[in-house]
C-alpha atoms as a PDB file:
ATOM      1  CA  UNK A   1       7.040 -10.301  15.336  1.00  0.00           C
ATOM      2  CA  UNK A   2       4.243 -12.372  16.494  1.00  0.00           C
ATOM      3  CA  UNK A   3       1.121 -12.052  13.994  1.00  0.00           C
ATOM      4  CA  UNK A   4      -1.836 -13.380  14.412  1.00  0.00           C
ATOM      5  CA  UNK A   5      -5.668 -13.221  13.084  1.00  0.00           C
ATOM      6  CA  UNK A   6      -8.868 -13.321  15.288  1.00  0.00           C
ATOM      7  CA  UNK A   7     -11.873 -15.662  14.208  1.00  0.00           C
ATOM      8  CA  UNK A   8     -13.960 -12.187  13.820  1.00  0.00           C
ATOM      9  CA  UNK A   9     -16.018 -11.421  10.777  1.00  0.00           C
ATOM     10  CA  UNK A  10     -14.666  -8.395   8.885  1.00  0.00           C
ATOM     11  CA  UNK A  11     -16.450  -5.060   8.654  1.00  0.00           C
ATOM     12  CA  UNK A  12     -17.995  -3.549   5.500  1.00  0.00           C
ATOM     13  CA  UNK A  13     -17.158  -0.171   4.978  1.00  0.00           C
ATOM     14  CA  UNK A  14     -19.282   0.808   1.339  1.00  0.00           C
ATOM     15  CA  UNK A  15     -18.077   4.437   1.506  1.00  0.00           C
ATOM     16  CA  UNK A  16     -14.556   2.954   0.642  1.00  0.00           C
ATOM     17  CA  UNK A  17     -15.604   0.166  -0.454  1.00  0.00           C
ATOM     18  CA  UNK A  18     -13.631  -2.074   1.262  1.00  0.00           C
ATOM     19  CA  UNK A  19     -13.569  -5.010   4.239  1.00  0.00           C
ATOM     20  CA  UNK A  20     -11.756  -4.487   7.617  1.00  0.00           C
ATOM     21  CA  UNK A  21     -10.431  -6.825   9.621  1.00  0.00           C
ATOM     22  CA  UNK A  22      -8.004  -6.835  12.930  1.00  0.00           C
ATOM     23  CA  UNK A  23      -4.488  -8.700  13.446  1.00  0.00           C
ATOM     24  CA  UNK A  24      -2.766  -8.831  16.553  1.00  0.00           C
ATOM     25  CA  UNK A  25       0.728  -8.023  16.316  1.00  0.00           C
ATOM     26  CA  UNK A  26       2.980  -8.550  19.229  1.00  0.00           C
ATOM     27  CA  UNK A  27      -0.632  -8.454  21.732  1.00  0.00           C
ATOM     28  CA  UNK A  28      -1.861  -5.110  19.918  1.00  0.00           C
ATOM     29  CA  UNK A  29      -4.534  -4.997  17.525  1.00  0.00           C
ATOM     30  CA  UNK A  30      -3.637  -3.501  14.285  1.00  0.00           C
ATOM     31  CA  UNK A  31      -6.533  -2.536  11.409  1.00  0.00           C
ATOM     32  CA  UNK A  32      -6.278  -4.211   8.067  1.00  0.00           C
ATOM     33  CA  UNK A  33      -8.438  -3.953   5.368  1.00  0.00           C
ATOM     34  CA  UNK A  34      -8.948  -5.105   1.711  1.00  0.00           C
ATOM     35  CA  UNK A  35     -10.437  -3.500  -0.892  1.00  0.00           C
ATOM     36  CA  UNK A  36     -13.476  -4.052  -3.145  1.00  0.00           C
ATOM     37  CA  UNK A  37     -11.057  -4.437  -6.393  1.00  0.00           C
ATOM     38  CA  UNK A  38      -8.739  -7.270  -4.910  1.00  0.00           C
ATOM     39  CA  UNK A  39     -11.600  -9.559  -3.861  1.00  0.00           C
ATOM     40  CA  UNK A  40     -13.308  -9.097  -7.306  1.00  0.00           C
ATOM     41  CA  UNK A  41     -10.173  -9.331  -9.690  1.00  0.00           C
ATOM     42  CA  UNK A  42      -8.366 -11.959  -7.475  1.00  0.00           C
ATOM     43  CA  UNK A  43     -11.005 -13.345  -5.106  1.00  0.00           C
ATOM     44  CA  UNK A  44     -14.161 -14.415  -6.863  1.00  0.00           C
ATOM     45  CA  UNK A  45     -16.209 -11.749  -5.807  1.00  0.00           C
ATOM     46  CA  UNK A  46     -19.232 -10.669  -8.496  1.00  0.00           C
ATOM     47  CA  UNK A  47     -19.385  -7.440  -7.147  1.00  0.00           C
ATOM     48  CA  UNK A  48     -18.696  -4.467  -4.810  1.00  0.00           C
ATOM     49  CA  UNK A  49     -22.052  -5.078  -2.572  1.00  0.00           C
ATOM     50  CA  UNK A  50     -21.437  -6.628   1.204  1.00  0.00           C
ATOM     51  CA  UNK A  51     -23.409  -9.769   0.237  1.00  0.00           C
ATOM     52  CA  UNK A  52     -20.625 -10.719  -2.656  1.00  0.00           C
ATOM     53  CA  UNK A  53     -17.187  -9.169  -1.014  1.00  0.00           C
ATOM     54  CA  UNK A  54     -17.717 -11.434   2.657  1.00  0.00           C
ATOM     55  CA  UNK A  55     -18.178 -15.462   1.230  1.00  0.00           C
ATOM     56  CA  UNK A  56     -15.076 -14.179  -1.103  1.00  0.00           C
ATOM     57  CA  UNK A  57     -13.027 -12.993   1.859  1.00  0.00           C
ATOM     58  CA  UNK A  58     -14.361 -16.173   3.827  1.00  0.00           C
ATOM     59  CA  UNK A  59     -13.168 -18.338   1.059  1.00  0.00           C
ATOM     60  CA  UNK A  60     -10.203 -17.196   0.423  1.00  0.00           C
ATOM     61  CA  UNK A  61      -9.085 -16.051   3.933  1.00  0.00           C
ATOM     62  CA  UNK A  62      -5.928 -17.843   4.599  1.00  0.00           C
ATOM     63  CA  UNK A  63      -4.533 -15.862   1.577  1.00  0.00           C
ATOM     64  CA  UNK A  64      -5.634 -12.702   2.386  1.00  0.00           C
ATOM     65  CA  UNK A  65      -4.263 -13.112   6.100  1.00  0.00           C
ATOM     66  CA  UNK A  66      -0.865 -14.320   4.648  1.00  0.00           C
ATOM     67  CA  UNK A  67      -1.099 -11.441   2.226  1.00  0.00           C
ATOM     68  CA  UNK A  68      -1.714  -9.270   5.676  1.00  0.00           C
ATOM     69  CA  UNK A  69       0.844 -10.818   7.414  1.00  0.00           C
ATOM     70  CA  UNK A  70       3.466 -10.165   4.974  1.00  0.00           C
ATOM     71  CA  UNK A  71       2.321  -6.187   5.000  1.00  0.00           C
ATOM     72  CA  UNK A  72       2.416  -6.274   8.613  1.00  0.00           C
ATOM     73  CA  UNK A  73       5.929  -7.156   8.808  1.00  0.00           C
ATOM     74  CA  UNK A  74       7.090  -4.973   5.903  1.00  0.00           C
ATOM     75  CA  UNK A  75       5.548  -1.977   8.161  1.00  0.00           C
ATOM     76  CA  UNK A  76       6.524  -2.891  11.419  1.00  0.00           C
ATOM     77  CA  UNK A  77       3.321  -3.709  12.604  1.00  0.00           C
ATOM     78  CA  UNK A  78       1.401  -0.282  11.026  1.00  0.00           C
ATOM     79  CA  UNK A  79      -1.926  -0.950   9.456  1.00  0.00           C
ATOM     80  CA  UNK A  80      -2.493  -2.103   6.089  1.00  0.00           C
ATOM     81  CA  UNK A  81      -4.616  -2.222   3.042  1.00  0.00           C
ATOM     82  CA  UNK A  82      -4.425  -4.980   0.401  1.00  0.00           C
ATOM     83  CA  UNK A  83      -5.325  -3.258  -2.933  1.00  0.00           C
ATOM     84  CA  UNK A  84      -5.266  -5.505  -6.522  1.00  0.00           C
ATOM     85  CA  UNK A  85      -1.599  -4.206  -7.039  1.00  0.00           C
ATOM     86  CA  UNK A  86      -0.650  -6.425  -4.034  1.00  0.00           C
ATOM     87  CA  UNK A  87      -1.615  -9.741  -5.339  1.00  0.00           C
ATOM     88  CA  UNK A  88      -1.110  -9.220  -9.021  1.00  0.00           C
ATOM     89  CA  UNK A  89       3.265  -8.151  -7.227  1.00  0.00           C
ATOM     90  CA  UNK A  90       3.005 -11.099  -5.127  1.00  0.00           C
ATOM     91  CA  UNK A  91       0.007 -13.988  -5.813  1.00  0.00           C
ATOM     92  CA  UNK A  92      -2.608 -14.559  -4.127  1.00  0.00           C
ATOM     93  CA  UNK A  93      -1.007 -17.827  -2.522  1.00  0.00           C
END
Protein backbone atom coordinates (compact mmCIF):
# COMPACT_ATOMS: atom_id res chain seq x y z
CA UNK A 1 0.00 0.00 0.00
CA UNK A 2 1.45 3.19 -1.09
CA UNK A 3 0.60 6.10 1.54
CA UNK A 4 1.31 9.27 1.21
CA UNK A 5 0.44 12.95 2.69
CA UNK A 6 -0.15 16.18 0.61
CA UNK A 7 1.59 19.55 1.76
CA UNK A 8 -2.22 20.90 2.31
CA UNK A 9 -3.28 22.66 5.45
CA UNK A 10 -5.92 20.67 7.35
CA UNK A 11 -9.53 21.76 7.73
CA UNK A 12 -11.22 22.86 10.98
CA UNK A 13 -14.35 21.36 11.54
CA UNK A 14 -15.61 23.12 15.29
CA UNK A 15 -18.94 21.24 15.15
CA UNK A 16 -16.77 18.05 15.84
CA UNK A 17 -14.21 19.58 16.92
CA UNK A 18 -11.68 18.15 15.07
CA UNK A 19 -8.88 18.77 12.03
CA UNK A 20 -9.14 17.01 8.59
CA UNK A 21 -6.65 16.24 6.48
CA UNK A 22 -6.27 13.98 3.08
CA UNK A 23 -3.77 10.92 2.38
CA UNK A 24 -3.40 9.36 -0.79
CA UNK A 25 -3.50 5.77 -0.67
CA UNK A 26 -2.63 3.77 -3.69
CA UNK A 27 -3.51 7.37 -6.04
CA UNK A 28 -6.97 7.86 -4.10
CA UNK A 29 -7.53 10.37 -1.60
CA UNK A 30 -8.72 9.09 1.63
CA UNK A 31 -10.15 11.64 4.64
CA UNK A 32 -8.36 11.60 7.93
CA UNK A 33 -8.95 13.57 10.72
CA UNK A 34 -7.81 14.17 14.37
CA UNK A 35 -9.59 15.23 17.06
CA UNK A 36 -9.58 18.24 19.42
CA UNK A 37 -8.63 15.83 22.56
CA UNK A 38 -5.44 14.17 20.92
CA UNK A 39 -3.79 17.46 19.94
CA UNK A 40 -4.47 18.92 23.46
CA UNK A 41 -3.56 15.81 25.71
CA UNK A 42 -0.70 14.64 23.36
CA UNK A 43 0.07 17.58 21.07
CA UNK A 44 0.56 20.82 22.92
CA UNK A 45 -2.49 22.34 22.01
CA UNK A 46 -4.06 24.99 24.84
CA UNK A 47 -7.29 24.55 23.58
CA UNK A 48 -10.14 23.38 21.28
CA UNK A 49 -10.27 26.86 19.17
CA UNK A 50 -8.74 26.69 15.33
CA UNK A 51 -6.02 29.21 16.31
CA UNK A 52 -4.46 26.57 19.06
CA UNK A 53 -5.35 22.95 17.32
CA UNK A 54 -3.35 24.04 13.62
CA UNK A 55 0.55 25.24 14.98
CA UNK A 56 -0.03 21.87 17.21
CA UNK A 57 -0.88 19.73 14.20
CA UNK A 58 1.92 21.73 12.21
CA UNK A 59 4.36 20.89 14.88
CA UNK A 60 3.84 17.74 15.42
CA UNK A 61 2.83 16.54 11.90
CA UNK A 62 5.18 13.82 11.07
CA UNK A 63 3.60 11.96 14.08
CA UNK A 64 0.27 12.44 13.39
CA UNK A 65 0.82 11.31 9.61
CA UNK A 66 2.72 8.17 10.90
CA UNK A 67 -0.08 7.75 13.39
CA UNK A 68 -2.43 8.04 10.02
CA UNK A 69 -0.46 5.90 8.15
CA UNK A 70 -0.52 3.12 10.50
CA UNK A 71 -4.64 3.46 10.61
CA UNK A 72 -4.65 3.51 6.99
CA UNK A 73 -3.10 0.24 6.64
CA UNK A 74 -4.93 -1.42 9.54
CA UNK A 75 -8.23 -0.42 7.42
CA UNK A 76 -7.24 -1.09 4.10
CA UNK A 77 -7.11 2.25 3.03
CA UNK A 78 -10.79 3.41 4.76
CA UNK A 79 -10.74 6.74 6.45
CA UNK A 80 -9.62 7.41 9.81
CA UNK A 81 -9.83 9.41 12.93
CA UNK A 82 -7.01 9.67 15.50
CA UNK A 83 -8.77 10.10 18.90
CA UNK A 84 -6.44 10.36 22.44
CA UNK A 85 -6.98 6.49 22.84
CA UNK A 86 -4.71 6.11 19.75
CA UNK A 87 -1.61 7.66 21.01
CA UNK A 88 -1.91 6.93 24.68
CA UNK A 89 -2.16 2.50 22.74
CA UNK A 90 0.61 3.40 20.58
CA UNK A 91 2.88 6.89 21.32
CA UNK A 92 2.88 9.62 19.73
CA UNK A 93 6.34 8.75 17.99
Amino acid sequence: MNIAFPAERPAYHADRPELTFDAVVDGARVGCAITAEALEDHFGAASLREPDLVPAFDAHRAAIEAAAARMLEETRGQPVVLHSGFFRLYGEH
